[in-house]
N, C-alpha and C. Protein backbone atom coordinates (compact mmCIF):
# COMPACT_ATOMS: atom_id res chain seq x y z
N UNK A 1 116.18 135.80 66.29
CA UNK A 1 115.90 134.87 67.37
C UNK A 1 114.53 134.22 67.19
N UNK A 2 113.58 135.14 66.47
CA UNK A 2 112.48 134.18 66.29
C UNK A 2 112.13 133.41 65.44
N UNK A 3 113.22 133.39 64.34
CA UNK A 3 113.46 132.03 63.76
C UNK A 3 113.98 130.78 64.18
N UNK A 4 114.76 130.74 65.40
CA UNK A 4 114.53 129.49 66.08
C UNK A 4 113.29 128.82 66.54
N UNK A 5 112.42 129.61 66.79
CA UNK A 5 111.62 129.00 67.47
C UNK A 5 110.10 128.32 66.11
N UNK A 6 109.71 126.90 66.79
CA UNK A 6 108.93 126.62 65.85
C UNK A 6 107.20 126.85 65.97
N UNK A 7 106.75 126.97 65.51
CA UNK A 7 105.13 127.72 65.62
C UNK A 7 104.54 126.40 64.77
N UNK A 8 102.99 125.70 65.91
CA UNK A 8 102.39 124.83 65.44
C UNK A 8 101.00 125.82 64.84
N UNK A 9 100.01 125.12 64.14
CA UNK A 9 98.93 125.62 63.98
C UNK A 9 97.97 125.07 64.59
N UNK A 10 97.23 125.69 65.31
CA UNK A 10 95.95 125.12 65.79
C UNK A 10 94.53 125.52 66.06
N UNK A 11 93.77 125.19 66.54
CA UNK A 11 92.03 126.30 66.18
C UNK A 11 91.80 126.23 67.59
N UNK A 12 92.03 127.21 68.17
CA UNK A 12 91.31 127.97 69.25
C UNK A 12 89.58 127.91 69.40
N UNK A 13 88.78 128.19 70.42
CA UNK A 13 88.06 128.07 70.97
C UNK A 13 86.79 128.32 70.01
N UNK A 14 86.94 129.23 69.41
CA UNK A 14 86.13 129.66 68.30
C UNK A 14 86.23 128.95 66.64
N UNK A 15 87.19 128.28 66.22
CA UNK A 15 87.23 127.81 65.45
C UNK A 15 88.47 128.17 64.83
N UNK A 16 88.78 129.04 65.19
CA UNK A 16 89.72 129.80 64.18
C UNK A 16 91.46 129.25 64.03
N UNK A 17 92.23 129.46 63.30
CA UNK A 17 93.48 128.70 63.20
C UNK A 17 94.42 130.03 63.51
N UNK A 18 95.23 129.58 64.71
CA UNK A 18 96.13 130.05 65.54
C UNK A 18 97.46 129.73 65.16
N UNK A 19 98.32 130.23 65.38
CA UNK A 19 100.11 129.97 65.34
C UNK A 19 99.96 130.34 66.86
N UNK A 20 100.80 128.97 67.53
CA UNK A 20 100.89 128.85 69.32
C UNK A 20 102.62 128.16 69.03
N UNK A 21 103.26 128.63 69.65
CA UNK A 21 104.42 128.48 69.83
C UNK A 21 104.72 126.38 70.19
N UNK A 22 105.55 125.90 69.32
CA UNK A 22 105.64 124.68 69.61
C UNK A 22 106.38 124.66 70.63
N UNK A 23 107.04 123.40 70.52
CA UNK A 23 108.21 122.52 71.28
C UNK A 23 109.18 123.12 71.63
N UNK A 24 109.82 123.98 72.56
CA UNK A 24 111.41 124.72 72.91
C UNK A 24 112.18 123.88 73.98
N UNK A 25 111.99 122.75 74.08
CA UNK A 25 113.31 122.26 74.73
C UNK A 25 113.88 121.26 73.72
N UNK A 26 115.31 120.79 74.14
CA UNK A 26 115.85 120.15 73.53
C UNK A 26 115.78 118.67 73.25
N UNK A 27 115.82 118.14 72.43
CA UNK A 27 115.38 116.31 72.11
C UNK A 27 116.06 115.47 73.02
N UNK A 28 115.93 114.51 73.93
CA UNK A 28 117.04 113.40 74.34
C UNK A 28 116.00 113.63 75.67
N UNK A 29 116.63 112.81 76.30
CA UNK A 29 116.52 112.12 77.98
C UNK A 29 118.07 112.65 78.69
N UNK A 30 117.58 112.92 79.84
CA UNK A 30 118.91 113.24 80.58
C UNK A 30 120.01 112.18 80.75
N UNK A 31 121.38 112.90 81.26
CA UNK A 31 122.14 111.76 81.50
C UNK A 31 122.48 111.30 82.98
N UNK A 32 121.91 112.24 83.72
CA UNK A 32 121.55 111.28 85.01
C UNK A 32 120.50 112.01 86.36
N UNK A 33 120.44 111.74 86.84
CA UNK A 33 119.52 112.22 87.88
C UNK A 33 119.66 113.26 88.95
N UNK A 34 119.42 114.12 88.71
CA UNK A 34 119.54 115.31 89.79
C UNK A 34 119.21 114.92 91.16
N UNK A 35 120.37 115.26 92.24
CA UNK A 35 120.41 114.67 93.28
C UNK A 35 120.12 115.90 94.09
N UNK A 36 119.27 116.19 94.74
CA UNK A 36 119.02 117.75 95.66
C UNK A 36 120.19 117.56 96.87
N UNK A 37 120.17 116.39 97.59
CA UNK A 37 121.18 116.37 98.55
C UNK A 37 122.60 116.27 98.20
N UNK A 38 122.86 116.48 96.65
CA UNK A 38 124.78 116.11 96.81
C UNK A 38 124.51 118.28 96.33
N UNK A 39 123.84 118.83 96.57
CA UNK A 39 123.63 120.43 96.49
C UNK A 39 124.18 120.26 98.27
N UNK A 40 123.04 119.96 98.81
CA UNK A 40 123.75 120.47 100.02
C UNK A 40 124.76 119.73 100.71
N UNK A 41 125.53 120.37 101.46
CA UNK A 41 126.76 120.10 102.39
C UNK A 41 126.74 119.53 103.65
N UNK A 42 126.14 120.45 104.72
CA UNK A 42 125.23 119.59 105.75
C UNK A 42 124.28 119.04 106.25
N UNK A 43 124.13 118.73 107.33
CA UNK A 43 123.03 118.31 107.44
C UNK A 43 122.06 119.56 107.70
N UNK A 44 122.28 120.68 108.93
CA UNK A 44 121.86 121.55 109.05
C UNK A 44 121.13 122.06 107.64
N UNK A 45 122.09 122.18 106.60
CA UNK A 45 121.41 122.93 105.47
C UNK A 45 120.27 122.19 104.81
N UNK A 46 120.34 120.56 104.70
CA UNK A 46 119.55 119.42 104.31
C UNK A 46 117.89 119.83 105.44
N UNK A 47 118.49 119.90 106.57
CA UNK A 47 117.28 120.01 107.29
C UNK A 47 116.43 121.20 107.20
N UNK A 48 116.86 122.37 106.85
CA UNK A 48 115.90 123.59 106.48
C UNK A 48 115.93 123.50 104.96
N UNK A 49 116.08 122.75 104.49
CA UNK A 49 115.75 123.07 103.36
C UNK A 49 114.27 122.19 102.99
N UNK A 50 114.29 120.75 104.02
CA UNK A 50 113.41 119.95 103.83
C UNK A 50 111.95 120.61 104.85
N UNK A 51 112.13 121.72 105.59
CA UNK A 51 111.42 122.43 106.35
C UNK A 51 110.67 123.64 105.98
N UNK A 52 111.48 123.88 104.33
CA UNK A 52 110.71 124.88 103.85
C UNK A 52 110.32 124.69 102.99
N UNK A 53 110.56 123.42 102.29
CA UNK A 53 109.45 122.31 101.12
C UNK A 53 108.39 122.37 102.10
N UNK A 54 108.04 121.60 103.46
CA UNK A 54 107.44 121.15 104.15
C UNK A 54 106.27 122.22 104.56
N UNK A 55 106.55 123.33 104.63
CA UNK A 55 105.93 124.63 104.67
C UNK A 55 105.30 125.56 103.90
N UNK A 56 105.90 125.59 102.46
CA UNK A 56 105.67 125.74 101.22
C UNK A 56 103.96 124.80 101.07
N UNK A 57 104.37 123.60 100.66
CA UNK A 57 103.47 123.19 100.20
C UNK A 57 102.13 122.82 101.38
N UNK A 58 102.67 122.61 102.75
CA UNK A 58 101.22 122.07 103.79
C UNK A 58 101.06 123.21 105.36
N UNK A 59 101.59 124.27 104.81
CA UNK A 59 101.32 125.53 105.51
C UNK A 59 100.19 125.79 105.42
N UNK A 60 99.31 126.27 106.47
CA UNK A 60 97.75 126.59 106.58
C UNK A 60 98.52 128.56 106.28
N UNK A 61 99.60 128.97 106.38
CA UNK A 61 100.02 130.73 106.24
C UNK A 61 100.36 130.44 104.81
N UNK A 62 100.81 129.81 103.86
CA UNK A 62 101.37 129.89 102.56
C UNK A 62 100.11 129.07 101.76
N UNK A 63 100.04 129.53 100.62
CA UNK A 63 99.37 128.71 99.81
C UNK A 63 99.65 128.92 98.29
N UNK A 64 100.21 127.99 97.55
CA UNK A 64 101.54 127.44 96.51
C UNK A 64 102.72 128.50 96.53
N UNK A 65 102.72 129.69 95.62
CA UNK A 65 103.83 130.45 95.70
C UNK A 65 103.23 132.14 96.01
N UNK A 66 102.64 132.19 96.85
CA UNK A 66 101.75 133.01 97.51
C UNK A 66 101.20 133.11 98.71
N UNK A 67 101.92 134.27 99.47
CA UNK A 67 101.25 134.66 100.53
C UNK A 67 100.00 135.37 100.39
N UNK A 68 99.10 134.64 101.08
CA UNK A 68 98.25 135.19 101.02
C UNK A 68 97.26 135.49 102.37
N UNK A 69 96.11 136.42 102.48
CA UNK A 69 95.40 136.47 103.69
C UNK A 69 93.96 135.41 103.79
N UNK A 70 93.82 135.49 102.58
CA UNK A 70 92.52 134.49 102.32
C UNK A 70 92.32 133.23 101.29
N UNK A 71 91.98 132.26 101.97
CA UNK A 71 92.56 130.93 100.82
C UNK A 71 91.70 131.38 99.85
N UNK A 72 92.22 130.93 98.63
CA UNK A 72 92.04 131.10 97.20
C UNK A 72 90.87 130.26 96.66
């Protein structure tokens, strides 16, 4: 398996020449656009779902993917 994967070379902080793991996704552009609302069914589900984006990210209790007691 770790011959799939391709390894660039590069010099780290100190000078020195590193093997850092290249490129692992696949070549191309998608073939169409991910729609979050044809996921959900109702509206109900549309509406908490847009309530816990909404909370997630501009909650003064959450801060990114972490509860936490003291901002960071």
């Amino acid at each position: 398996m770790a011959d799939e994967y391709r390894y660039d070379e590069k010099e780290n902080f100190e000078g020195k020449k590193v093997k850092v793991l290249g490129a692992t996704y696949e070549a191309g552009k998608p073939e169409e656009k991910a729609d979050w609302r044809a996921k959900l069914q109702t509206r109900d589900e549309m509406v908490n779902y847009l309530k816990s984006a909404v909370r997630y990210w501009y909650s003064k209790e959450w801060y990114g993917s972490e509860k936490r007691k003291q901002e960071a």
